[in-house]
Structure formats: C-alpha cells, structure tokens
Protein backbone atom coordinates (compact mmCIF):
# COMPACT_ATOMS: atom_id res chain seq x y z
CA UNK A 1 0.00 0.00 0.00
CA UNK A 2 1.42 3.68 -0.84
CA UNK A 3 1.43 5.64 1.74
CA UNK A 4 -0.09 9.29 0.68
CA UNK A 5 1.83 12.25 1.76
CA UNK A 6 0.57 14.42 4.95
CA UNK A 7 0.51 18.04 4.11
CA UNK A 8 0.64 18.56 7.92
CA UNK A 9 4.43 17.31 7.88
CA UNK A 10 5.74 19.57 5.33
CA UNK A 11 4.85 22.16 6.93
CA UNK A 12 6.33 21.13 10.28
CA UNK A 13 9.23 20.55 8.80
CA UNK A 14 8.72 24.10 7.26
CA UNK A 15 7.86 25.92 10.80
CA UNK A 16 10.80 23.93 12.42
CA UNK A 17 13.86 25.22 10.00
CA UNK A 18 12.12 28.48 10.33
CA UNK A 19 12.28 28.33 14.02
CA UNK A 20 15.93 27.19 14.10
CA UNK A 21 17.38 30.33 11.56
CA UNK A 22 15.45 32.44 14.19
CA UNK A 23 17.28 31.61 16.87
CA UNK A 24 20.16 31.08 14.99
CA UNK A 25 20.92 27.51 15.49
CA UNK A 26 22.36 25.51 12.52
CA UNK A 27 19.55 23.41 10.78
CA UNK A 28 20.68 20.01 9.95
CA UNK A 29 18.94 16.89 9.48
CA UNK A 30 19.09 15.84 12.58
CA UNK A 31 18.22 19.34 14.52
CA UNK A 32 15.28 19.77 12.16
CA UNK A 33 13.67 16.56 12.92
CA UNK A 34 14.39 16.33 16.97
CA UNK A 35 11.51 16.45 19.02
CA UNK A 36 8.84 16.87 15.67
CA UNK A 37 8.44 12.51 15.45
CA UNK A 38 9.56 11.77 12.27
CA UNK A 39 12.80 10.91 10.68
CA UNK A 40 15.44 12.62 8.65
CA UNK A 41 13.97 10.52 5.93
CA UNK A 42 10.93 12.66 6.02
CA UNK A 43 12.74 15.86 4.34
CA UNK A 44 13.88 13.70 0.98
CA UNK A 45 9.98 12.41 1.22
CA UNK A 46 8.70 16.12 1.37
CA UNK A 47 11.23 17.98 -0.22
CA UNK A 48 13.76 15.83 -2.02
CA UNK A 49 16.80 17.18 -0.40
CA UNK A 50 17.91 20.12 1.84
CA UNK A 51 18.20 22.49 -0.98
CA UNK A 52 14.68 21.48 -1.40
CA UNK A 53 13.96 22.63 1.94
CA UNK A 54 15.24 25.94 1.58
CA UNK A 55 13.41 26.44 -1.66
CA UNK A 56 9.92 25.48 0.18
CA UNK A 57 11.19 27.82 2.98
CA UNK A 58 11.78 30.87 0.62
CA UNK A 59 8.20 30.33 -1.15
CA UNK A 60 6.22 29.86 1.51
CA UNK A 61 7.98 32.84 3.51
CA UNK A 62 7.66 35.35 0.40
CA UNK A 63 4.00 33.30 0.38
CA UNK A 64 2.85 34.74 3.60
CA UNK A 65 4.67 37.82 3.40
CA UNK A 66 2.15 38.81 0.32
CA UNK A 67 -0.50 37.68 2.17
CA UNK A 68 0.15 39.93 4.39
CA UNK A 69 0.34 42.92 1.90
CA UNK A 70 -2.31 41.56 0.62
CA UNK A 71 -4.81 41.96 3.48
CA UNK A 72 -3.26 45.68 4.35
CA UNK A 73 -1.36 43.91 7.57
CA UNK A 74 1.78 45.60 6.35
CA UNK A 75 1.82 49.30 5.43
CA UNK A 76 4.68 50.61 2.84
CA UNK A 77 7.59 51.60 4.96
CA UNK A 78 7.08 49.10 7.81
CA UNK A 79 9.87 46.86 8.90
CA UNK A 80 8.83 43.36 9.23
CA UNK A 81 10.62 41.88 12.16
CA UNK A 82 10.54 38.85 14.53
CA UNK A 83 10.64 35.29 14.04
CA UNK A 84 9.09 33.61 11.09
CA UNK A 85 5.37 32.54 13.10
CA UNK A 86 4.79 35.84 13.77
CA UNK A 87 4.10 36.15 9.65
CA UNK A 88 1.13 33.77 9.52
CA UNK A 89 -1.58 35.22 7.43
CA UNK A 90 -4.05 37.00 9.62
C-alpha cells in the first residue's frame, strides 16, 4: 500500500527550520527533525533534499509575506521583524 503524503508534515518541517534560523541555530537533518516525530527521511519524502527545503522555505515565507500585503497587515515603509510565526496570514 502507498502511503499518501501528509501536508501537515511539510509544513512542520517548514515551521521547524524556520524556528531554528530564528534563533540562529544551525539546521541540519538531525536538529530539524528532533523532538517533531519523524525521521530525517521525512525531508527527501517532502522535499527531495535540503536544498529542497530551503526552496519550500523561501516560497512559503515570500507566500505569507504577500499575504500579508495583501490583506493591508503591512503598510509601505514598515519593517517586518521577529521570528518567522509571527508572519502567519491574519
């Protein structure tokens, strides 16, 4: 039986690296996956390979950040700062 791919994962995996570059830890394999339940194997499932990971990370972060013009969130001339959750669309 294939096993279907959980959308839910990806973006953990997402969120996680994310969280790590905030507080400036390295992201490796291992890092990314501790304490999230699934193995390093997960990121060549979701993503292929760690350069696939950043390339998810850029869209989806250049993803919510027009959401967020989008909606009027961000004015022209604001600075966007903070960690990465904090640009979930509204």
């Amino acid at each position: 039986m294939v096993r279907t791919k959980d959308p839910a994962i990806r973006s953990l995996l997402i969120d996680r690296a994310a969280q790590l570059l905030a507080a400036r830890e390295p992201v490796t394999l291992r890092s990314l996956v501790a304490g999230t339940g699934v193995s390093t194997m997960a990121v060549y499932t979701y993503f292929g390979s760690m350069d696939g990971l950043w390339a998810a990370m850029r869209q989806e972060g250049f993803t919510r950040l027009a959401a967020r013009l989008a909606t009027g969130h961000l004015e022209r001339g604001t600075r966007v700062t903070g960690s990465w959750p904090r640009l979930a669309p509204a």
